[in-house]
C-alpha atoms as a PDB file:
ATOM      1  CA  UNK A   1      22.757  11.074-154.857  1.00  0.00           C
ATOM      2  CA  UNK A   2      24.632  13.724-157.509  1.00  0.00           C
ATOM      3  CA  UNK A   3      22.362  16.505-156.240  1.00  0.00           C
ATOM      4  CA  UNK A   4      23.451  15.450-152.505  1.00  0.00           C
ATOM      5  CA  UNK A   5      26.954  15.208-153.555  1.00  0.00           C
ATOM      6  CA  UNK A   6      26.635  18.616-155.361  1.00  0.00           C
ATOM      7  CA  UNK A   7      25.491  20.690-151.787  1.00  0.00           C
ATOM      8  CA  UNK A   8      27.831  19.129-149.838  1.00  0.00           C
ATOM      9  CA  UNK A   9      30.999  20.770-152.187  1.00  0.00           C
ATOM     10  CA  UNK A  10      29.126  24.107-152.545  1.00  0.00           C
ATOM     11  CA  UNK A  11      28.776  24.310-149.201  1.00  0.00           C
ATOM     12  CA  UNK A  12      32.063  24.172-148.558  1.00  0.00           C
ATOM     13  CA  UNK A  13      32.506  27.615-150.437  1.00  0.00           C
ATOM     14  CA  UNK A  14      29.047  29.039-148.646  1.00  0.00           C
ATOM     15  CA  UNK A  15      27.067  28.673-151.944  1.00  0.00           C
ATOM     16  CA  UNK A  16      23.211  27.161-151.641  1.00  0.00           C
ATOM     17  CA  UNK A  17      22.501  25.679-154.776  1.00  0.00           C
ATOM     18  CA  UNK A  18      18.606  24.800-155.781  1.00  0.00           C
ATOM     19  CA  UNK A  19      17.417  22.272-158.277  1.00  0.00           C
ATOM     20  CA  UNK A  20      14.820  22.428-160.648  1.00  0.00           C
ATOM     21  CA  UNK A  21      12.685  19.195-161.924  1.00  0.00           C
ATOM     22  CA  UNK A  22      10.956  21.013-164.660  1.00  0.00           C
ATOM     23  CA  UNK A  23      11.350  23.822-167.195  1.00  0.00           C
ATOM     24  CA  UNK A  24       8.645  25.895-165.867  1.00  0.00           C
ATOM     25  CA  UNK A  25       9.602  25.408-162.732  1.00  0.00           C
ATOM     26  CA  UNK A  26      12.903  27.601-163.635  1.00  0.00           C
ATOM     27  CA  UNK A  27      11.129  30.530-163.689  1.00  0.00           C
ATOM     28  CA  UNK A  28       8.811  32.659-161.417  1.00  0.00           C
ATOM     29  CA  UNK A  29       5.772  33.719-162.953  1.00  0.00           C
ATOM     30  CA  UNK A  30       6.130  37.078-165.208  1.00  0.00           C
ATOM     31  CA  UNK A  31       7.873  37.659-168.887  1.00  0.00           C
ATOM     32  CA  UNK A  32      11.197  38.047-167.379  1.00  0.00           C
ATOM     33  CA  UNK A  33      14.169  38.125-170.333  1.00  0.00           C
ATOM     34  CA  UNK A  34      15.119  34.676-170.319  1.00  0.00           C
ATOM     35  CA  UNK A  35      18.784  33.017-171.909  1.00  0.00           C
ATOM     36  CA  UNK A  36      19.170  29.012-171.620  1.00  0.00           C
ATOM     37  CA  UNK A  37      22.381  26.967-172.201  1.00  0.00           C
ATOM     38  CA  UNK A  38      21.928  23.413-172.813  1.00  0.00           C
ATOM     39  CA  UNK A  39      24.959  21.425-173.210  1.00  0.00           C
ATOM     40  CA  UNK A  40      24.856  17.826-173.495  1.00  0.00           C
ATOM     41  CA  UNK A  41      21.459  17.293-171.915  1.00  0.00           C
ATOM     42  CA  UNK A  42      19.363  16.566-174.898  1.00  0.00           C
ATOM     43  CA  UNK A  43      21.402  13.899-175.790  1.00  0.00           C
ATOM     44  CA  UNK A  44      20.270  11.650-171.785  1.00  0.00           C
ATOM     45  CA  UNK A  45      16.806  12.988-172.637  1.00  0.00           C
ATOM     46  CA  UNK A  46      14.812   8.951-173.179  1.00  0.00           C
ATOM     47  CA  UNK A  47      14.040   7.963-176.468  1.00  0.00           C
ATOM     48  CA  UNK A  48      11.444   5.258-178.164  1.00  0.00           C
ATOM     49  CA  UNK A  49      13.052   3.068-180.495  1.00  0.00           C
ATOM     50  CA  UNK A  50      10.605   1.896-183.599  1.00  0.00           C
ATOM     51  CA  UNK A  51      11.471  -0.455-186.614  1.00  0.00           C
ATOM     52  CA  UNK A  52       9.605  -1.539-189.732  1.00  0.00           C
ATOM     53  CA  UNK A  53       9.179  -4.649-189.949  1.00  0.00           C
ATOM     54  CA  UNK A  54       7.772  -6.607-193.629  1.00  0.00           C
ATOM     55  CA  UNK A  55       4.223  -7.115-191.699  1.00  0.00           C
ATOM     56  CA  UNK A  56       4.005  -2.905-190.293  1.00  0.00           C
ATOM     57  CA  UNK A  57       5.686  -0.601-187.021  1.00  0.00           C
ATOM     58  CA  UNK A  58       6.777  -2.436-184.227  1.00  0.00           C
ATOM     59  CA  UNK A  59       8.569  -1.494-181.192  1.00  0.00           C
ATOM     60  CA  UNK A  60      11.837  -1.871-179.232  1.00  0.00           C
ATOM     61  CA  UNK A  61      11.262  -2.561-175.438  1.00  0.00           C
ATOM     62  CA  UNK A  62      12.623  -3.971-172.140  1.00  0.00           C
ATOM     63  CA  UNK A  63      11.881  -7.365-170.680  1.00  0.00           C
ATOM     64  CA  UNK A  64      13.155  -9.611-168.353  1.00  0.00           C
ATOM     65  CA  UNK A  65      15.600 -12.272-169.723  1.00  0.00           C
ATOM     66  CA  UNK A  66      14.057 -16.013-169.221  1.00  0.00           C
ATOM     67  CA  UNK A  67      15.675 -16.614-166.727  1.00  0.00           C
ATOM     68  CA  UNK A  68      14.596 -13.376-164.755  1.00  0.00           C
ATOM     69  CA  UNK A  69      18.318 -12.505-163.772  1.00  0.00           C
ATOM     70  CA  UNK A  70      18.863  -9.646-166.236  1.00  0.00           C
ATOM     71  CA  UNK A  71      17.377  -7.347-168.818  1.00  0.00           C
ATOM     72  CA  UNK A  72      17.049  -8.253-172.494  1.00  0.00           C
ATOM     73  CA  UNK A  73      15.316  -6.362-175.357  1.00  0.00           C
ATOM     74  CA  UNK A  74      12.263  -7.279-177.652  1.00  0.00           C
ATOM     75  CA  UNK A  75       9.847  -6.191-180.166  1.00  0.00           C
ATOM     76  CA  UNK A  76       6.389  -5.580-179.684  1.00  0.00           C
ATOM     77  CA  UNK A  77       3.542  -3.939-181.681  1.00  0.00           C
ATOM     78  CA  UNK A  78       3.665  -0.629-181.538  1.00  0.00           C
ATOM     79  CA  UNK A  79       0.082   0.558-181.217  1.00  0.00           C
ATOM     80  CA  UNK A  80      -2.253   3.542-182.282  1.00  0.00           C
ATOM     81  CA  UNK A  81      -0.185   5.468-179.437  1.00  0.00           C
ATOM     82  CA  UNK A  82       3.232   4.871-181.361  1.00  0.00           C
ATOM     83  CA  UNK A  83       1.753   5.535-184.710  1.00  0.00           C
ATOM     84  CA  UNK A  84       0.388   8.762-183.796  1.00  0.00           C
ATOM     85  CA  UNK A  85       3.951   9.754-182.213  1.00  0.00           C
ATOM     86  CA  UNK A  86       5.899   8.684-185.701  1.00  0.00           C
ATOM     87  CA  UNK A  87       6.117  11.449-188.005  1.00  0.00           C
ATOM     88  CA  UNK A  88       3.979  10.682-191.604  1.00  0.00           C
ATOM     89  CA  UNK A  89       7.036  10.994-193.477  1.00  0.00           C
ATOM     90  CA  UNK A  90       8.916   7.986-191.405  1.00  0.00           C
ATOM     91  CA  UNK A  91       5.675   6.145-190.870  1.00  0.00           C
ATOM     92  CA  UNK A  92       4.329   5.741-194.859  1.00  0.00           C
ATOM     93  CA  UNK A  93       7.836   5.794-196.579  1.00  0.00           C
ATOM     94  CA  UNK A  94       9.953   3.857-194.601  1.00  0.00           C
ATOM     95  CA  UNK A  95      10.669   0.680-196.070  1.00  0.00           C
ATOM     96  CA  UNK A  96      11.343  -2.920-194.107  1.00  0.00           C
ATOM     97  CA  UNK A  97      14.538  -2.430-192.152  1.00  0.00           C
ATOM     98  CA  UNK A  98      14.143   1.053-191.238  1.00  0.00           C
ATOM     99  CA  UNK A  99      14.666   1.627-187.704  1.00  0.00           C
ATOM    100  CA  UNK A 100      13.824   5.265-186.062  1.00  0.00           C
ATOM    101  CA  UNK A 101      14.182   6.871-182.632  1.00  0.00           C
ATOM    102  CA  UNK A 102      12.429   9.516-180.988  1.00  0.00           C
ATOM    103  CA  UNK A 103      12.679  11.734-177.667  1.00  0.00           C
ATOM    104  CA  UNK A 104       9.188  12.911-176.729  1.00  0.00           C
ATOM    105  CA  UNK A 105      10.771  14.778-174.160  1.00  0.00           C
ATOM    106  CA  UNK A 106      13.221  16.495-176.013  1.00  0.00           C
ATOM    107  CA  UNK A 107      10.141  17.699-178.572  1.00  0.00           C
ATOM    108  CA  UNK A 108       8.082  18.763-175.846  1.00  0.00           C
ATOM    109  CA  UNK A 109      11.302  20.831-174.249  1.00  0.00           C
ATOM    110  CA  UNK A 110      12.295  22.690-177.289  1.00  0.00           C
ATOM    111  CA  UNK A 111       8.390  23.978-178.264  1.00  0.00           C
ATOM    112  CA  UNK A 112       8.378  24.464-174.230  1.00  0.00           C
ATOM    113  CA  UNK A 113      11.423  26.634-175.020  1.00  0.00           C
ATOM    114  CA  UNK A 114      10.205  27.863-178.027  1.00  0.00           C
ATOM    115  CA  UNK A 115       6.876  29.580-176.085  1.00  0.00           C
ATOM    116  CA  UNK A 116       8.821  30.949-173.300  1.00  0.00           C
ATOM    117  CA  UNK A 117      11.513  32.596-176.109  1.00  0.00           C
ATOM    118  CA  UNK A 118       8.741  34.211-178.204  1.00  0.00           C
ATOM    119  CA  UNK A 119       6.863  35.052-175.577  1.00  0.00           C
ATOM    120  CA  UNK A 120       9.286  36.488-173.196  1.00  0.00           C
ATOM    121  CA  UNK A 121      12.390  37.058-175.446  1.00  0.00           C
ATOM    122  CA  UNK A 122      15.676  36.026-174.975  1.00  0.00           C
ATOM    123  CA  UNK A 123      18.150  32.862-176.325  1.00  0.00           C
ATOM    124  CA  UNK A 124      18.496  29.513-176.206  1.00  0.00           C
ATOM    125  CA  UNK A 125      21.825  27.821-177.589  1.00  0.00           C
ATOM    126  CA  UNK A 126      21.971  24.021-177.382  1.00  0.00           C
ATOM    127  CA  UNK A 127      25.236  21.992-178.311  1.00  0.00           C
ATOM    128  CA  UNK A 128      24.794  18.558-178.673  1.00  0.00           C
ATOM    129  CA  UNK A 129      26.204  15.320-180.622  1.00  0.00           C
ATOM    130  CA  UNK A 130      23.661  14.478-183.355  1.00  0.00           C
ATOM    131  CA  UNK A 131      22.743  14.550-186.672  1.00  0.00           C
ATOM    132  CA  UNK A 132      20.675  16.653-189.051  1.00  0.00           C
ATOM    133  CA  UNK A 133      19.070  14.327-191.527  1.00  0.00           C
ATOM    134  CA  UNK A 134      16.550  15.441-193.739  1.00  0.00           C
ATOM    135  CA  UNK A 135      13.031  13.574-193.596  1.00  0.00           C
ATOM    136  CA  UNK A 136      13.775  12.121-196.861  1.00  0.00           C
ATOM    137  CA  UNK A 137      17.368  10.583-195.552  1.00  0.00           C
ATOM    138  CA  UNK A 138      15.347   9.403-192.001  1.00  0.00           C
ATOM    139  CA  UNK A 139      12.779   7.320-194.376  1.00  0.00           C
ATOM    140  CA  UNK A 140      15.527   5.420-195.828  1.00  0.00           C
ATOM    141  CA  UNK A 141      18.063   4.447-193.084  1.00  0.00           C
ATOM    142  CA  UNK A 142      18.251   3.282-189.657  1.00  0.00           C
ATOM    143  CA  UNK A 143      19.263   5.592-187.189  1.00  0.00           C
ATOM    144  CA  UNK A 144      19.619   3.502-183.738  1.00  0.00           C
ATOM    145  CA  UNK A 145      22.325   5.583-181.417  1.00  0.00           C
ATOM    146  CA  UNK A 146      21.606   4.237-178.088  1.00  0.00           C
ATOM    147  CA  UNK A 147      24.636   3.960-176.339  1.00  0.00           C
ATOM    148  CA  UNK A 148      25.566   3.197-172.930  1.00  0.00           C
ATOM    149  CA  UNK A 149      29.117   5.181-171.021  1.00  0.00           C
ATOM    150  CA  UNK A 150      30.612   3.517-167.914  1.00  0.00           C
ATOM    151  CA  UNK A 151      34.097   3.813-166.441  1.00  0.00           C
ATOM    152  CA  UNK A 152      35.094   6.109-169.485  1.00  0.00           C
ATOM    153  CA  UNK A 153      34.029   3.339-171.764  1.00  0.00           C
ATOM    154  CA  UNK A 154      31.442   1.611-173.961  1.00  0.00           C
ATOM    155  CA  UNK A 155      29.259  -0.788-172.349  1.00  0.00           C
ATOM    156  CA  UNK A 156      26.167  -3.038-173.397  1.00  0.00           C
ATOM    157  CA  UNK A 157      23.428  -0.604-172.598  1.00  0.00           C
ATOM    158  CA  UNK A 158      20.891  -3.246-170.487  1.00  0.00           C
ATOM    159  CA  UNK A 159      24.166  -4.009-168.521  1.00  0.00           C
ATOM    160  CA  UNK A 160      24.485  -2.173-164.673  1.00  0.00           C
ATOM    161  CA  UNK A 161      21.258   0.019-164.943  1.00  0.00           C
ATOM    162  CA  UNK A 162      21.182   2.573-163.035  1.00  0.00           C
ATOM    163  CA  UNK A 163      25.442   3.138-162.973  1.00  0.00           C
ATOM    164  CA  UNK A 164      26.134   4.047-166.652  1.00  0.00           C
ATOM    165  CA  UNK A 165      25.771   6.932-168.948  1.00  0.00           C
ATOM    166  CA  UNK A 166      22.853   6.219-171.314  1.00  0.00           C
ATOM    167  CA  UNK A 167      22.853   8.562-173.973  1.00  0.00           C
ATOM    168  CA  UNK A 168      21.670   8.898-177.588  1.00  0.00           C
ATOM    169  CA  UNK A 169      22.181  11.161-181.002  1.00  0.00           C
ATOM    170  CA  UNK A 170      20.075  14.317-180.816  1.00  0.00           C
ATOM    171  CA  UNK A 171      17.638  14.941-184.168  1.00  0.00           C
ATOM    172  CA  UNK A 172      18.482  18.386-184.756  1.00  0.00           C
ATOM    173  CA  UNK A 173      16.042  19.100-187.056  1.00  0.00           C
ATOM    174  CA  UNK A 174      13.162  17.772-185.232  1.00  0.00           C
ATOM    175  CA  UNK A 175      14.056  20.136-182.001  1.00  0.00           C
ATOM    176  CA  UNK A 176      14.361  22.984-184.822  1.00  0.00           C
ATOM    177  CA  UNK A 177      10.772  22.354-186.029  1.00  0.00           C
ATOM    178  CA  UNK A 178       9.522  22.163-182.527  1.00  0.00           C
ATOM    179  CA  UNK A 179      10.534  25.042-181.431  1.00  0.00           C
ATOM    180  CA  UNK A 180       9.255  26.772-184.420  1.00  0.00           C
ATOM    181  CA  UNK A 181       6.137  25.564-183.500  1.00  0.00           C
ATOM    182  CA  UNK A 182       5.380  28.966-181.783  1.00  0.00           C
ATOM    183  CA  UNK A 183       6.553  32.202-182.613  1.00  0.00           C
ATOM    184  CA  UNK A 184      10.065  31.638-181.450  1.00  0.00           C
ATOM    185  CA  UNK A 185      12.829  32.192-184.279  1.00  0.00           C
ATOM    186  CA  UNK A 186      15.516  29.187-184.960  1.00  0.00           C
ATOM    187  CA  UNK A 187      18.975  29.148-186.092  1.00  0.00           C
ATOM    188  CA  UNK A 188      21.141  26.073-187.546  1.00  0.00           C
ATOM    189  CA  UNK A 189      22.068  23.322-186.817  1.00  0.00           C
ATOM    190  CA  UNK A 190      25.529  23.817-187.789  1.00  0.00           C
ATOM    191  CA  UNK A 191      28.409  21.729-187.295  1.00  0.00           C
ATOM    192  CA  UNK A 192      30.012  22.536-184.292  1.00  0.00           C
ATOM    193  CA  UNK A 193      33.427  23.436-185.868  1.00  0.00           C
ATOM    194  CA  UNK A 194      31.576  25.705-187.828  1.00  0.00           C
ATOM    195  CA  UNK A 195      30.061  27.549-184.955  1.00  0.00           C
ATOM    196  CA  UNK A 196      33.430  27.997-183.084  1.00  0.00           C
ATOM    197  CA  UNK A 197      35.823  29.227-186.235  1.00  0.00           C
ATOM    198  CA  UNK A 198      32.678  32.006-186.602  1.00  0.00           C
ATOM    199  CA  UNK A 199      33.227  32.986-182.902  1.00  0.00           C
ATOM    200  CA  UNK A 200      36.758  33.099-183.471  1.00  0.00           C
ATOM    201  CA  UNK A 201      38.066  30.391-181.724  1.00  0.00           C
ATOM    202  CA  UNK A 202      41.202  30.026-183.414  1.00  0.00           C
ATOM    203  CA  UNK A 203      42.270  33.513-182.808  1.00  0.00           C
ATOM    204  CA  UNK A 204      41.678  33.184-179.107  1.00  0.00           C
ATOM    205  CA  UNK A 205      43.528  30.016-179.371  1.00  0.00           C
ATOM    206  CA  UNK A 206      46.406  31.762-180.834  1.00  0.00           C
ATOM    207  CA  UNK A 207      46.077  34.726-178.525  1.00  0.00           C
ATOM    208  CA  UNK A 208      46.458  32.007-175.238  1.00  0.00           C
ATOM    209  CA  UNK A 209      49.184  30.231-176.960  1.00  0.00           C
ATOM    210  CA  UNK A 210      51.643  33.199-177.050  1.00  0.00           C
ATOM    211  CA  UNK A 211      49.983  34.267-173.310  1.00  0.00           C
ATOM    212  CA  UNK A 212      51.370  30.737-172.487  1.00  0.00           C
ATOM    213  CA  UNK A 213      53.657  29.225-174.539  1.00  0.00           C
ATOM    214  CA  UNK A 214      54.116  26.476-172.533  1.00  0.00           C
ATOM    215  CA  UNK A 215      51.047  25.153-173.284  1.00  0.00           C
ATOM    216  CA  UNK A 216      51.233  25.900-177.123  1.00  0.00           C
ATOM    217  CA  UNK A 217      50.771  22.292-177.942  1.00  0.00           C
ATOM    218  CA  UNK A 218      47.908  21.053-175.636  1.00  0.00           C
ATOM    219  CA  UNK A 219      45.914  24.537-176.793  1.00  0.00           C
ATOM    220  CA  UNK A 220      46.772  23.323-180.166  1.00  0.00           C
ATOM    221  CA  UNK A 221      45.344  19.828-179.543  1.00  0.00           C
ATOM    222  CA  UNK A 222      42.413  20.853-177.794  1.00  0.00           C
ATOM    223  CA  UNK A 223      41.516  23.145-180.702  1.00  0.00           C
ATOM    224  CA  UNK A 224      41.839  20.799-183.179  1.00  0.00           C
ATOM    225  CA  UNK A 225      39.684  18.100-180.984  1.00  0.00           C
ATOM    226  CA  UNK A 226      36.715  21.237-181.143  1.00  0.00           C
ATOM    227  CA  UNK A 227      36.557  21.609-184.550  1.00  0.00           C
ATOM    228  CA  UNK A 228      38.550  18.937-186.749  1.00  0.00           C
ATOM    229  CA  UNK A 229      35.614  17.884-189.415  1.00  0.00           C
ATOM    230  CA  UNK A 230      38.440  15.292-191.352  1.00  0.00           C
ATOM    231  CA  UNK A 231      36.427  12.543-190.219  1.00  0.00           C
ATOM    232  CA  UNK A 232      32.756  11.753-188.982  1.00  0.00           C
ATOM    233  CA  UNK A 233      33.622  11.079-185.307  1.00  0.00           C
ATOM    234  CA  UNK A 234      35.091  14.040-184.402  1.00  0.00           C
ATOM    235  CA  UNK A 235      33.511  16.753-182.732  1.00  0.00           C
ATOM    236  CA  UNK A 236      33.466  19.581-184.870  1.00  0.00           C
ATOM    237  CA  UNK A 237      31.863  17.403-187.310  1.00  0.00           C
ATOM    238  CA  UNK A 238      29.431  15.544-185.075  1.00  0.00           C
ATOM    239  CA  UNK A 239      28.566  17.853-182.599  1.00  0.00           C
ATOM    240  CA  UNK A 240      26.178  20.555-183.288  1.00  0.00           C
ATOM    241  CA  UNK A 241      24.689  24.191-182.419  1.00  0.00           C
ATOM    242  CA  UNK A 242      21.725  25.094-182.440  1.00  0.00           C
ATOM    243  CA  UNK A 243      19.892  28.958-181.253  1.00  0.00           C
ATOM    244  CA  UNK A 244      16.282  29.677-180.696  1.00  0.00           C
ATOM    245  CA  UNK A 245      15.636  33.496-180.216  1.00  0.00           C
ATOM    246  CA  UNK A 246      12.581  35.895-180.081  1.00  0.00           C
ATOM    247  CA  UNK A 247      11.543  37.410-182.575  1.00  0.00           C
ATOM    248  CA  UNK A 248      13.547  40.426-181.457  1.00  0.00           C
ATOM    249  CA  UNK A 249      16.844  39.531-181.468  1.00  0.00           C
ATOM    250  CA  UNK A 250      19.143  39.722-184.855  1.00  0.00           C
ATOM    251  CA  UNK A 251      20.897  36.919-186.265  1.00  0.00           C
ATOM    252  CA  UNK A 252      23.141  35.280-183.567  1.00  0.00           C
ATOM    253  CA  UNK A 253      26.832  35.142-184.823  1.00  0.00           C
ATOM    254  CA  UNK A 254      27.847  31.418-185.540  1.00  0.00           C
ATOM    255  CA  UNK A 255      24.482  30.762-186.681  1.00  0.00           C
ATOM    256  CA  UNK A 256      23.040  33.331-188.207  1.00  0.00           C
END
């Protein structure tokens, strides 16, 4: 429905737009220089949910309520499958409690990335909201982000499938050791605050404010909404950036 939605207003300005299911199917075949921007898109990547129970793994799924008129969520074992997909660290360590997510998808994107990077050259920055906890730190808390968006709030996530914004914390650090799973080069995670002041976002926020001093105070808001770190929720804090290179490119400022 979005991607109809999407041709009919670029048509209006004589623009054909094309969509792309895949990763590889971005790209025709060849070693073509290749740069990739992905903002906010690992984050509505799916994710398994897993928690440790006193008697071993188990897993968070979706069922049918009782009654059959709505969605509910339970536990069931989690398999050989599941244990194979939980890293050793998380699996042996973590103690009763614990409860751990994981985006297949996302893995198998950034070594996807990774390959094309080392093997073609070129960049890859992603920007996300996540976190970037240590194995250690991941063994001994529960990290269970699933959220749901809908009318520019929070919603229960089983509630309206289909019409809300499902979304969940990106694990930095396991994208970064994916994609170093080939030859490619990674830099960060940093804290997105930290990423922009290195680019020199304040200057160019200063340079706009005397281009229009009008809007001196919303520039100044908006900055401070990009890279404020007082407090955990805000985006310079929780948001993060992350760059995966060939081997042949030098150390990308922000990051590097």
């Amino acid at each position: 429905a979005l991607q109809k939605r999407q041709a009919e207003a670029l048509a209006t300005v004589g623009v054909t737009a094309t969509w792309r299911t895949t990763f590889d199917d971005c790209f025709d075949s060849g070693g073509d220089f290749t740069l990739v921007v992905a903002n906010e898109f690992f984050d509505a990547l799916p994710v398994r949910q897993f928690h440790r129970t006193p008697t071993g793994w188990a897993e968070k799924r979706v069922d049918l309520d009782p009654e059959g008129s709505g969605l509910r969520f339970v536990s069931a074992p989690m398999g050989k499958a599941g244990e194979i997909l939980l890293p050793p660290s998380i699996r042996d360590q973590a103690r009763p409690g614990v409860s751990f997510e994981l985006c297949p998808l996302g893995l198998n994107l950034a070594r996807a990335i990774g390959d094309r990077l080392a093997l073609c050259g070129g960049a890859a920055l992603i920007i996300d909201y996540g976190y970037d906890l240590s194995a250690v730190d991941l063994a001994s808390m529960s990290i269970d982000t699933v959220q749901a968006v809908r009318k520019h709030g929070f919603a229960p996530v089983l509630e309206s499938p289909g019409e809300a914004d499902l979304t969940a914390h990106v694990d930095f650090m396991a994208l970064a050791a994916a994609a170093a799973e080939g030859e490619a080069w990674v830099w960060g995670p940093v804290e997105q605050g930290v990423f922009l002041r290195a680019l020199g976002i304040e200057v160019r926020a200063a340079q706009l404010q005397r281009s229009v001093p009008k809007q001196a105070d919303m520039i100044a808001k908006a900055l401070r909404r990009l890279i404020d770190d007082s407090e955990e929720t805000t985006m310079g804090r929780l948001f993060k950036a992350l760059v995966i290179t060939g081997r042949e490119i030098p150390a990308p400022a922000g990051v590097g």
